[in-house]
Protein backbone atom coordinates (compact mmCIF):
# COMPACT_ATOMS: atom_id res chain seq x y z
CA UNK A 1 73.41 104.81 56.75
CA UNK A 2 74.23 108.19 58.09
CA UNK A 3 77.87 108.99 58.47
CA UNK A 4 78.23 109.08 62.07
CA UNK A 5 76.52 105.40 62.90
CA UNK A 6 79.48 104.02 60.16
CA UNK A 7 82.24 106.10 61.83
CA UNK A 8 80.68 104.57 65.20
CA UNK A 9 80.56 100.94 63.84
CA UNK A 10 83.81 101.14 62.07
CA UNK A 11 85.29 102.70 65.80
CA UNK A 12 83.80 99.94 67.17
CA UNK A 13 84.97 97.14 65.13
CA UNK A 14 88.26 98.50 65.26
CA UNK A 15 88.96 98.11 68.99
CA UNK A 16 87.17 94.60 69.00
CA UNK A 17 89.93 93.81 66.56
CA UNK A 18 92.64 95.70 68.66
CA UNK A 19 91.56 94.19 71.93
CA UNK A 20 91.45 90.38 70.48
CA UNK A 21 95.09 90.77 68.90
CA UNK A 22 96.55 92.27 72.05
CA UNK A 23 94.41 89.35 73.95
CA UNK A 24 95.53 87.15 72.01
CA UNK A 25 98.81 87.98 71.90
CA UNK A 26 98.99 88.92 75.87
CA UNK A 27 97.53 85.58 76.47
CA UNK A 28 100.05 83.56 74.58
CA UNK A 29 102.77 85.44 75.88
CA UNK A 30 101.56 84.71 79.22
CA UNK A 31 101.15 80.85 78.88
CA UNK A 32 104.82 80.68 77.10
CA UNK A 33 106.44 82.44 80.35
CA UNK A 34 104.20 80.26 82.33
CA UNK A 35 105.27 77.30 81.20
CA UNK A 36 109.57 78.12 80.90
CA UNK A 37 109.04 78.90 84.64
CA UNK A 38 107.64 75.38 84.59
CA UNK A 39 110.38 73.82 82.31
CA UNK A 40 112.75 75.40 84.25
CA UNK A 41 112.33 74.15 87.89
CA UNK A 42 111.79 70.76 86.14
CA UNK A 43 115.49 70.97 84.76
CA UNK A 44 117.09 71.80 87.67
CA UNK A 45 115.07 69.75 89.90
CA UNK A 46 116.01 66.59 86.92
CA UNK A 47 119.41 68.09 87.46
CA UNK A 48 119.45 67.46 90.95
CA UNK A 49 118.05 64.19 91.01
CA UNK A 50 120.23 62.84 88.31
CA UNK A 51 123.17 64.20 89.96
CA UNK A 52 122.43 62.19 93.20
CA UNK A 53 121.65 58.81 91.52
CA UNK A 54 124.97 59.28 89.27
CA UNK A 55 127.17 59.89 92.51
CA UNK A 56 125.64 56.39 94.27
CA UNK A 57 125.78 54.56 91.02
CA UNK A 58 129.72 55.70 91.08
CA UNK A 59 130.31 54.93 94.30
CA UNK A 60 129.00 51.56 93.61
CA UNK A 61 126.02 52.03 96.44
CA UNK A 62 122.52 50.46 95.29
CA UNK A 63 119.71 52.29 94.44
CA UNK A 64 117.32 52.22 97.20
CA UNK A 65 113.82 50.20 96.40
CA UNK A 66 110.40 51.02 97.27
CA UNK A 67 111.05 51.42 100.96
CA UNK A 68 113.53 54.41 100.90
CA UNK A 69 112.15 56.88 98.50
CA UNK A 70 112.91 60.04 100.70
CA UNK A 71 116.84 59.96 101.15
CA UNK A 72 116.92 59.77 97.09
CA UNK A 73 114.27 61.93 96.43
CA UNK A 74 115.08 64.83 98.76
CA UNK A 75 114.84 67.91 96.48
CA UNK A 76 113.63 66.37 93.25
CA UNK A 77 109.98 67.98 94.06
CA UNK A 78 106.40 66.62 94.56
CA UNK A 79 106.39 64.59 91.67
CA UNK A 80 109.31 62.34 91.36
CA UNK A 81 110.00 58.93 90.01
CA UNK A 82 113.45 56.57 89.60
CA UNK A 83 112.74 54.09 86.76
CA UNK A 84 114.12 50.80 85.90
CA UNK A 85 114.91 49.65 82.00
CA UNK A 86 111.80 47.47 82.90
CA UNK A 87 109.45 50.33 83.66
CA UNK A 88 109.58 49.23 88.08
CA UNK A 89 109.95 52.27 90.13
CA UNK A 90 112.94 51.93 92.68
CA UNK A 91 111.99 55.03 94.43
CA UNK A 92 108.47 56.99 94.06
CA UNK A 93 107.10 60.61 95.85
CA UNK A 94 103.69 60.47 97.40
CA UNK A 95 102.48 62.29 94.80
CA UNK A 96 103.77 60.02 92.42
CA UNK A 97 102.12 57.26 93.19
CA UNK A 98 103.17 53.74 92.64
CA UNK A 99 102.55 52.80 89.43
CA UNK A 100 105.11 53.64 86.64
CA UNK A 101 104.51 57.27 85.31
CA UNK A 102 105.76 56.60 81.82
CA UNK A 103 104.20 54.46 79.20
CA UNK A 104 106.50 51.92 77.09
CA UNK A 105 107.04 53.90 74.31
CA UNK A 106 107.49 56.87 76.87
CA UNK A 107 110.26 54.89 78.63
CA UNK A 108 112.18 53.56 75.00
CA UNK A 109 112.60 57.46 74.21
CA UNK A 110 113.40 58.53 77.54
CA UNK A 111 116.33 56.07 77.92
CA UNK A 112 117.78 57.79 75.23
CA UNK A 113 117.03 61.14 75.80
CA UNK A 114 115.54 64.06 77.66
CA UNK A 115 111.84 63.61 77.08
CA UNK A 116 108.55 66.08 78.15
CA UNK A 117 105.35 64.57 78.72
CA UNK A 118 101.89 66.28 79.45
CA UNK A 119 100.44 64.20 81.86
CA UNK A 120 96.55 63.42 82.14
CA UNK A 121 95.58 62.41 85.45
CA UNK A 122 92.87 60.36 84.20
CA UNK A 123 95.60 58.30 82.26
CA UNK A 124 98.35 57.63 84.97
CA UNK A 125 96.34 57.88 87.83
CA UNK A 126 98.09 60.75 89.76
CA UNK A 127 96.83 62.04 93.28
CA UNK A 128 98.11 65.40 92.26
CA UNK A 129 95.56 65.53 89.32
CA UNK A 130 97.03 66.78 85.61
CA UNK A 131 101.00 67.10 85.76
CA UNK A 132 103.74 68.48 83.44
CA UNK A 133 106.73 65.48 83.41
CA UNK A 134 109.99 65.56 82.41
CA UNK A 135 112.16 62.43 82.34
CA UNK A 136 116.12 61.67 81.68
CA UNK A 137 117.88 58.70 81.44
CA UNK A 138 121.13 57.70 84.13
CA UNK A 139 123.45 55.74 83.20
CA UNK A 140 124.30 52.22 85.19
CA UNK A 141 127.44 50.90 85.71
CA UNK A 142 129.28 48.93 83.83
CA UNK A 143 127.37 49.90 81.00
CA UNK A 144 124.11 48.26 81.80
CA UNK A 145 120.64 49.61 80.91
CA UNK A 146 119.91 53.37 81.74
CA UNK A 147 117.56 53.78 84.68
CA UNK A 148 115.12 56.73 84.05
CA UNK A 149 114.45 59.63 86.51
CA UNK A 150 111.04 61.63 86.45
CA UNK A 151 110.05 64.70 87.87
CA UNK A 152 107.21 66.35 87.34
CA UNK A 153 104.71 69.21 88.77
CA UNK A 154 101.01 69.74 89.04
CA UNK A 155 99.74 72.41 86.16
CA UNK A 156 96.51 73.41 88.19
CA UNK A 157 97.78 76.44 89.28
CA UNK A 158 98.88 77.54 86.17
CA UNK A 159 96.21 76.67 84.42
CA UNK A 160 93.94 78.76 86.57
CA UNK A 161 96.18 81.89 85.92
CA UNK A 162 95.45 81.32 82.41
CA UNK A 163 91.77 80.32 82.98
CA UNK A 164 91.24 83.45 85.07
CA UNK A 165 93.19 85.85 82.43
CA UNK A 166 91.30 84.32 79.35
CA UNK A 167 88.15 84.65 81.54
CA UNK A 168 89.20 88.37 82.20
CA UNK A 169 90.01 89.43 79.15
CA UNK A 170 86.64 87.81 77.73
CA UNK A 171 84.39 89.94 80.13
CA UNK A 172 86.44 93.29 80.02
CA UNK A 173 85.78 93.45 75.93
CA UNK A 174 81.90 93.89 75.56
CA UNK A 175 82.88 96.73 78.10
CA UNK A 176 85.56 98.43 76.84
CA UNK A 177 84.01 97.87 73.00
CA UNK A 178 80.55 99.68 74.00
CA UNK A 179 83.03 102.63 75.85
CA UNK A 180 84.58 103.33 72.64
CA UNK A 181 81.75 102.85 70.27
CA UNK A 182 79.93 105.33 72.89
CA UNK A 183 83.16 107.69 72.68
CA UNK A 184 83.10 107.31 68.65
CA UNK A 185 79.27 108.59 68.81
CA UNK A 186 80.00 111.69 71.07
CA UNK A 187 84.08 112.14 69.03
CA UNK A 188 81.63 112.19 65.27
CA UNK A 189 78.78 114.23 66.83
CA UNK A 190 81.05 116.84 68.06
CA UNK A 191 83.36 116.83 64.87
CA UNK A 192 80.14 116.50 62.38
CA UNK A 193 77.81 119.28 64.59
CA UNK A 194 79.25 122.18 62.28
CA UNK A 195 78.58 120.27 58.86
CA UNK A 196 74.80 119.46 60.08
CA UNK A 197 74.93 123.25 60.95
CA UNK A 198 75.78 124.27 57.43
CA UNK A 199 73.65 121.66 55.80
CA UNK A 200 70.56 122.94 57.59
CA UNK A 201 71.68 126.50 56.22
CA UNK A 202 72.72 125.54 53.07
CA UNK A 203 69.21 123.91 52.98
CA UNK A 204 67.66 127.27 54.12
CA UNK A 205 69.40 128.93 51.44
CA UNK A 206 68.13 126.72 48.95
CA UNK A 207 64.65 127.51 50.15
CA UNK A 208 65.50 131.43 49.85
CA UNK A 209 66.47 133.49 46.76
CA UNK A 210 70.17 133.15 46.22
CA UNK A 211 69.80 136.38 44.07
CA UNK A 212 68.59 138.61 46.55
CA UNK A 213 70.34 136.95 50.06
CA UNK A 214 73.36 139.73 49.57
CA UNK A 215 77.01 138.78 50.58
CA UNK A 216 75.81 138.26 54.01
CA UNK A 217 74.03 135.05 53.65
CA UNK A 218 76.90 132.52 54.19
CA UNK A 219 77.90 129.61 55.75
CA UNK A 220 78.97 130.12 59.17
CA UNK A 221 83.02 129.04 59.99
CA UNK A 222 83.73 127.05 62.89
CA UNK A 223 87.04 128.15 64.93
CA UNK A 224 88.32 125.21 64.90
CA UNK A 225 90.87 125.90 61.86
CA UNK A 226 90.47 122.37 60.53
CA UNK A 227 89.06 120.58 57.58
CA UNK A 228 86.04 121.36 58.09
CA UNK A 229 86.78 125.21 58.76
CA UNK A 230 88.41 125.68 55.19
CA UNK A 231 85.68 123.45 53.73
CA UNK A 232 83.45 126.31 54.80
CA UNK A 233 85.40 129.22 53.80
CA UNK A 234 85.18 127.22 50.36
CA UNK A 235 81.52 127.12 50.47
CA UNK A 236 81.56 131.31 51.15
CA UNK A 237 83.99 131.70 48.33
CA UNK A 238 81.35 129.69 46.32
CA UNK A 239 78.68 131.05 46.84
CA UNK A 240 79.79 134.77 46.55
CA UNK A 241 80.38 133.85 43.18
CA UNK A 242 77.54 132.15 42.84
CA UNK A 243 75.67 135.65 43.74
CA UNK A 244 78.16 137.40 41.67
CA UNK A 245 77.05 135.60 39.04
CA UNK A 246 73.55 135.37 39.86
CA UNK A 247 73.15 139.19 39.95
CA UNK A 248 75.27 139.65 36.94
CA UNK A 249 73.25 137.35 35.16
CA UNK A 250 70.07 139.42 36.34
CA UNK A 251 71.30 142.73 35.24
CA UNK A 252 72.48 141.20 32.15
CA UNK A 253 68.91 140.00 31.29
CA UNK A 254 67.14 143.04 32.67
CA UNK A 255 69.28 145.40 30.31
CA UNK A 256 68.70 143.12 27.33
CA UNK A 257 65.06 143.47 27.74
CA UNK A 258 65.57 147.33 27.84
CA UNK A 259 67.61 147.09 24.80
CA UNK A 260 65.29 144.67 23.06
CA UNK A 261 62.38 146.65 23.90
CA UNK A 262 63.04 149.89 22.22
CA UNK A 263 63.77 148.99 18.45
CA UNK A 264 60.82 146.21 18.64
CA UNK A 265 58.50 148.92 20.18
CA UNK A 266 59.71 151.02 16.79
CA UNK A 267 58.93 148.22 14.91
CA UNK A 268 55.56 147.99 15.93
CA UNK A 269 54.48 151.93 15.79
CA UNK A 270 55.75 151.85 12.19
CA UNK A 271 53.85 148.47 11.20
CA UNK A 272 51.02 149.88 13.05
CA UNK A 273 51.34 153.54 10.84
CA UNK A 274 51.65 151.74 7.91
CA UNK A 275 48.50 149.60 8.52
CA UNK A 276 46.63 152.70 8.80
CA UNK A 277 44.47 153.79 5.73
CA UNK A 278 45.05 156.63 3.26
CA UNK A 279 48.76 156.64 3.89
CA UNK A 280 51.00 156.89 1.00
CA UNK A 281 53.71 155.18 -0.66
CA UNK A 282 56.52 157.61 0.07
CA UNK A 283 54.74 156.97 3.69
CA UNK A 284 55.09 153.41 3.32
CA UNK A 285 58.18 153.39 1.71
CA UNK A 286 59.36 155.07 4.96
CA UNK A 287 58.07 153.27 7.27
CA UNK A 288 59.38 150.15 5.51
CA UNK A 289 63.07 151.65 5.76
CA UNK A 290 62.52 152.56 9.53
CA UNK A 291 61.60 149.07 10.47
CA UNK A 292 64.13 147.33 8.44
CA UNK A 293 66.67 149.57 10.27
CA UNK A 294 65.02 148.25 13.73
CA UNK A 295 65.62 144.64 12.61
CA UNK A 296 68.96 145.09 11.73
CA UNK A 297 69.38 146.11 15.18
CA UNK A 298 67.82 143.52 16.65
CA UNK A 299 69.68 141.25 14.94
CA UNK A 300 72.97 142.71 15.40
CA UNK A 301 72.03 142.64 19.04
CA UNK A 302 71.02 139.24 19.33
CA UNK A 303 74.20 137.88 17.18
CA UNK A 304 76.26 140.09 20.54
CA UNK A 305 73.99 138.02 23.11
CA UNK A 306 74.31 134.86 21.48
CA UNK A 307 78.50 135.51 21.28
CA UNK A 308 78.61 136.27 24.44
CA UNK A 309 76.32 133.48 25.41
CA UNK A 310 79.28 131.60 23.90
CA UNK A 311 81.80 132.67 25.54
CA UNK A 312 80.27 132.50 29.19
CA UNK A 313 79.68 128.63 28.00
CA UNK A 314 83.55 128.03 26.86
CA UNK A 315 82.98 127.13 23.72
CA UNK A 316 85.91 128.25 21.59
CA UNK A 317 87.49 126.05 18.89
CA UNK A 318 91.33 126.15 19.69
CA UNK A 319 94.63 126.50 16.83
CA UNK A 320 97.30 127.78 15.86
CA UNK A 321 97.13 130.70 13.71
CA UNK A 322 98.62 133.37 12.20
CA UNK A 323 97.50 136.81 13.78
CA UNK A 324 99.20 139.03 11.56
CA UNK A 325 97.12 137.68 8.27
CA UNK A 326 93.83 137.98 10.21
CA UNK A 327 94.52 141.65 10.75
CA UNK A 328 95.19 142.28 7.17
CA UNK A 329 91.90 141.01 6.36
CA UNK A 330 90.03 142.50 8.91
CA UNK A 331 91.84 145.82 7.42
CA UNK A 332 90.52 145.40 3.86
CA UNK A 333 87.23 143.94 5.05
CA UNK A 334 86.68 147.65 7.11
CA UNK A 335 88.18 149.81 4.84
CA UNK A 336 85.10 150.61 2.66
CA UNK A 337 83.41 151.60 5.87
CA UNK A 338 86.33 153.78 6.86
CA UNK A 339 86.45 155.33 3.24
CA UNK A 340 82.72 156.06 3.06
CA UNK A 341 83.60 158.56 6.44
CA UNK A 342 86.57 159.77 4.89
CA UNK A 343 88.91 157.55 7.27
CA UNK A 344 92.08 155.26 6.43
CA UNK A 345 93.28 152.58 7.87
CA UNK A 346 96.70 151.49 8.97
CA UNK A 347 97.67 148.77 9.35
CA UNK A 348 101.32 148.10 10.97
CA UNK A 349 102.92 144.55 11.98
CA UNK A 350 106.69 144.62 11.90
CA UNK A 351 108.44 142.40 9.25
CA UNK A 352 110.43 140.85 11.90
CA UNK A 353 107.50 139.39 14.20
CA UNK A 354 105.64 138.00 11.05
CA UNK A 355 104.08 135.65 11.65
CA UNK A 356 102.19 136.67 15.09
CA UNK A 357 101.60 133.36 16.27
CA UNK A 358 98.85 132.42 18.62
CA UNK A 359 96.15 129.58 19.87
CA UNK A 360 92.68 130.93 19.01
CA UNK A 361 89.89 130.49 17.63
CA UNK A 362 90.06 132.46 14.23
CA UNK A 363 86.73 133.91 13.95
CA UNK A 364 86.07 135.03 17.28
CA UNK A 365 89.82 136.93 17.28
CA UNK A 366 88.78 138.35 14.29
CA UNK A 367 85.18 139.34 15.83
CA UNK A 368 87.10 140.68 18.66
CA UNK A 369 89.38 143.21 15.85
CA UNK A 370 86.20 144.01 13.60
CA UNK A 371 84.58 145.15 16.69
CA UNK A 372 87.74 147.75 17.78
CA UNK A 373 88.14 148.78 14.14
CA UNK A 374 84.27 149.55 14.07
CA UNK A 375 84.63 151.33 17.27
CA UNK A 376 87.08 153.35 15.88
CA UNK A 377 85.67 154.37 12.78
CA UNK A 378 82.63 155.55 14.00
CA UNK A 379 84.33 157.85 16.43
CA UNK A 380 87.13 158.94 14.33
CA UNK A 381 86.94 162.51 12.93
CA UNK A 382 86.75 162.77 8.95
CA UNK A 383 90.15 163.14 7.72
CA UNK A 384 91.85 161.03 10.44
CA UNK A 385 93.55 157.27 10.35
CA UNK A 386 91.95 154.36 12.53
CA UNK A 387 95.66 152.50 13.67
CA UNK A 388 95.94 148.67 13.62
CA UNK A 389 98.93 147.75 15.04
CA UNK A 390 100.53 144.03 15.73
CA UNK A 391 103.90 142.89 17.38
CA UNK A 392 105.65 140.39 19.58
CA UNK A 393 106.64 141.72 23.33
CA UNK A 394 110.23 141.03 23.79
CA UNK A 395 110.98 137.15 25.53
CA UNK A 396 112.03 136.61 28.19
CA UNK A 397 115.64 135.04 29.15
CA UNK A 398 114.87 131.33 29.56
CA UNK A 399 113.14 131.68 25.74
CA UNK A 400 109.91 131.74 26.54
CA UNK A 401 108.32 133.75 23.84
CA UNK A 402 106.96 136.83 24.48
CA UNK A 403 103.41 137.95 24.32
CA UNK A 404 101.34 139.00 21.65
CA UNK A 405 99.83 142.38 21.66
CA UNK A 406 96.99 143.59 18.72
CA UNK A 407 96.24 147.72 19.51
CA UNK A 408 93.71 149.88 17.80
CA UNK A 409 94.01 153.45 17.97
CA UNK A 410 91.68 156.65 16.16
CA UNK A 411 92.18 160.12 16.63
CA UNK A 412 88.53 161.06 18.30
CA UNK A 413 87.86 162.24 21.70
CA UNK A 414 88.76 159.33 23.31
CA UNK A 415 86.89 157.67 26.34
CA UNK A 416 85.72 159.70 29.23
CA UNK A 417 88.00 159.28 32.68
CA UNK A 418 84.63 157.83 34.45
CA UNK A 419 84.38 155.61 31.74
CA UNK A 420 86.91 153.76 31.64
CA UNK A 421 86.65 151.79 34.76
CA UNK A 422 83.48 150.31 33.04
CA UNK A 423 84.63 150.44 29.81
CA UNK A 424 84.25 146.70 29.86
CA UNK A 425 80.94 146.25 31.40
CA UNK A 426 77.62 145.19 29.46
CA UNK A 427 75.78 147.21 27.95
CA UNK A 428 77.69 149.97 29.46
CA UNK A 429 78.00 153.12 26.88
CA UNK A 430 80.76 156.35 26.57
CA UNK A 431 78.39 158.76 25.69
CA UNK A 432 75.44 159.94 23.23
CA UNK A 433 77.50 159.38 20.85
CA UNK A 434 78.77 155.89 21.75
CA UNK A 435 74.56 154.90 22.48
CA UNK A 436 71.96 153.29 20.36
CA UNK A 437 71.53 156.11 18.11
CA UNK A 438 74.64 155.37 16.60
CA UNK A 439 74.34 151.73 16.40
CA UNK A 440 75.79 150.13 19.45
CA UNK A 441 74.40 148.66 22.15
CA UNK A 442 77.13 148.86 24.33
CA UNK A 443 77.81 145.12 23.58
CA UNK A 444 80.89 145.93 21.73
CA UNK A 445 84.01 145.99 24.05
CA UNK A 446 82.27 143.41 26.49
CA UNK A 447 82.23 141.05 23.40
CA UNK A 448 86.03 141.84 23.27
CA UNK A 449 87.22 141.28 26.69
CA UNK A 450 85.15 137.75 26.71
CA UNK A 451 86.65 136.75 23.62
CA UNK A 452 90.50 138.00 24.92
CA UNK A 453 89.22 136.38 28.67
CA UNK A 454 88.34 133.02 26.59
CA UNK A 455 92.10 132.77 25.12
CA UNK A 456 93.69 133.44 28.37
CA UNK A 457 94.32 137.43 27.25
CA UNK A 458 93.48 140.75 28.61
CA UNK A 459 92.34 143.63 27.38
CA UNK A 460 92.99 147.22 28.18
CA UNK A 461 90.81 150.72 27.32
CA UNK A 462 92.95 153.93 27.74
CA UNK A 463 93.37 157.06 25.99
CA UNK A 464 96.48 157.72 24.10
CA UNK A 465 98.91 160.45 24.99
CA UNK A 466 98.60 161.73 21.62
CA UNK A 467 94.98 162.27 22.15
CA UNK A 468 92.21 159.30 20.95
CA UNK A 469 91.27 156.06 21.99
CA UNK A 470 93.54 153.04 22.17
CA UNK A 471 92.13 149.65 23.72
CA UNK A 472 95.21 146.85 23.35
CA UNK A 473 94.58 143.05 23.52
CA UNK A 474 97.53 140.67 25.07
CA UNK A 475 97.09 137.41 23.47
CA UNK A 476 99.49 134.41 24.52
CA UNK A 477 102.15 133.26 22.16
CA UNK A 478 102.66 130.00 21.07
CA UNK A 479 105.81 128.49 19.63
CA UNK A 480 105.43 128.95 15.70
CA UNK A 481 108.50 126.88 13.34
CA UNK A 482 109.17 129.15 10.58
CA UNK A 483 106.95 126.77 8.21
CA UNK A 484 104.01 126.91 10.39
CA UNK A 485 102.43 129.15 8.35
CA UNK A 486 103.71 129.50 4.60
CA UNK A 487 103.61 133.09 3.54
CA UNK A 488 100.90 133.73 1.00
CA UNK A 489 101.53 137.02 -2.12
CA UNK A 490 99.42 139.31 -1.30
């Protein structure tokens, strides 16, 4: 059921409810008041009545019969009625009637006290039709039986104020129940009118190419700075990324297929030269070499790809672990490499941050410092030292530990000034002699800042006043008791 017929309906339902409470509610309070007007003139008509029969009982006067109602009666109302113990009227109103308005058992209570009776015409006979009564007992002299004076009033006109209101109210709610079910449909049409707008061009934007709408395909926002208004600012945000992502995702593919093409279109020329005849077995021996070198690049770029396949996924395996052991090791695993260019490698943690503790996932942070220390190598000059460095940024004051910062540094030319903007980017390269030729595929720092991104860290590329590279990762700390990690002899 669309949204607006339920908000209609519900609208709807909710006044009928409304209306019949305060109906309901109006209409009792209406009969109550009714009827204590009612009660009330009885009482002080009862009073009055009472009063006069007391004051000729005192003086010892009798109580007039049937024949001289109207001297005794005068102000008692309409309906009025002087009992004896034996149920005979002494005095009676026209309206009254003649015969006895109480029953028996009407009379036995009312000789003892104040009594109200609803009367039915159709019962006690009464000209004046249905009747509210109210009778009290007087006592005789000389302590004989009470007598028992009624009064009483016709309810016809009261009960057609409350017919007519009941009848009223019962007419006016179909009315005022369509009104507001018809002001619920126009209220939701108006307020819903910009969500069907941006369904119908979400709807064409689902029919388009996300990739190629540009940042000017969005949602439009209503100026109504509601709920509704930041619901579509949302959607913008959203979908900006969205296209962010979309076109990053694009150029990502489109420069792995340039990457992927060149070393497998090597592969094939040299499979194809050494299918040709009369070639020999230096030839082939070659060739061979050439094409295993193309395959090692192809795997060392799809291993990049796949890592940072992983990374854009979230899937990291989280611990605690020592930082300053993992450099050590990725220091002796490099350090044939640097020796075999004539490098060294040093490595410096101070002995008073040991251990570096962080939350990580071991072999990716160590991917991440095999990467810089490969970087480093390659473009150090012979002769030179690749620096690993490790240490603990100073706390702050509430104790909160302070980060954990991992810096590689070589002595080469360092990165370009346009560079380094983009020295993060995929597939983005320095130089010749940062390119494919040497081995990289530009993959190499963009594998670094995901991994750093993934463990809520940064990384930074900058050249060192002393002249070189130096890229620095800022890992988070994480509270390490000084048995955390048992120190292993080297």
């Amino acid at each position: 059921m669309p949204l607006r017929v339920r908000l209609t309906l519900l609208f709807a339902l909710g006044t009928a409810l409304v209306l019949l409470l305060a109906g309901t509610l109006f209409y009792l309070l209406l009969r109550a008041n009714l009827r204590d007007a009612v009660d009330t003139d009885l009482r002080t008509r009862a009073d009055v009545l009472t009063a006069r029969l007391a004051d000729r009982i005192a003086a010892g006067e009798p109580v007039p019969g049937r024949g001289d109602p109207a001297a005794l009666l005068t102000g008692a109302g309409s309906i009025a009625q002087v009992l004896t113990p034996e149920g005979r009227p002494l005095a009676s109103s026209a309206d009254a009637g003649t015969a006895p308005l109480l029953a028996v058992d009407e009379r036995a209570r009312a000789r003892s006290h104040p009594v109200w009776i609803a009367s039915d015409a159709d019962d006690r006979a009464l000209p004046a039709g249905q009747a509210r009564l109210y009778a009290v007992p007087v006592r005789a002299a000389a302590g004989g039986s009470p007598l028992v004076a009624v009064v009483g009033t016709p309810t016809h006109l009261t009960d057609r104020a409350e017919d007519r209101v009941r009848n009223v109210m019962v007419t006016a709610t179909a009315p005022l129940i369509a009104l507001s079910g018809l002001a619920a449909w126009l209220l939701s049409g108006a307020a819903l009118r910009p969500v069907d707008r941006m369904r119908r061009q979400a709807a064409e934007m689902a029919a388009s190419d996300l990739g190629t709408a540009g940042d000017g395909f969005q949602l439009a926002v209503p100026a109504t700075r509601d709920e509704i208004a930041a619901l579509a600012r949302t959607m913008n945000d959203l979908l900006a990324r969205l296209h962010a992502a979309r076109a990053r995702d694009r150029a990502f593919v489109a420069d792995a297929g340039h990457e992927l093409r060149t070393p497998l279109t090597v592969l094939r020329a040299e499979l194809e030269l050494a299918d040709r005849p009369g070639r020999s077995a230096e030839q082939l021996r070659e060739a061979i070499h050439t094409a295993a070198e193309e395959t090692d690049r192809l795997i060392r770029l799809a291993e990049s790809l796949l890592t940072l396949a992983r990374m854009d996924g979230g899937h990291v395996r989280r611990g605690p672990l020592a930082l300053d052991e993992l450099l050590d090791r990725a220091a002796r695993a490099a350090a044939g490499y640097a020796a075999s260019r004539g490098l060294r490698l040093d490595v410096t943690v101070p002995a008073g941050d040991r251990p570096l503790t962080v939350f990580g996932d071991p072999d990716l942070l160590r991917q991440a410092v095999d990467n810089l220390l490969a970087n480093g190598v390659r473009h150090a000059p012979p002769g030179s030292a690749v620096e690993l460095r490790g240490h603990r940024a100073p706390g702050r004051a509430d104790g909160v530990p302070g980060v954990v910062v991992v810096q590689v540094r070589d002595h080469g030319a360092g990165f370009p000034a346009a560079f380094l903007p983009h020295a993060f980017e995929r597939f983005r390269r320095a130089d010749a002699a940062r390119g494919r030729d040497d081995g990289g595929a530009g993959l190499g720092l963009s594998i670094v800042a995901a991994i750093a991104a993934a463990h809520g860290g940064t990384v930074e590329a900058a050249n060192d006043p002393g002249g070189g590279a130096l890229v620095t990762i800022t890992l988070p700390p994480v509270p390490d008791p000084p048995d955390m990690f048992p120190r292993r002899e080297p």
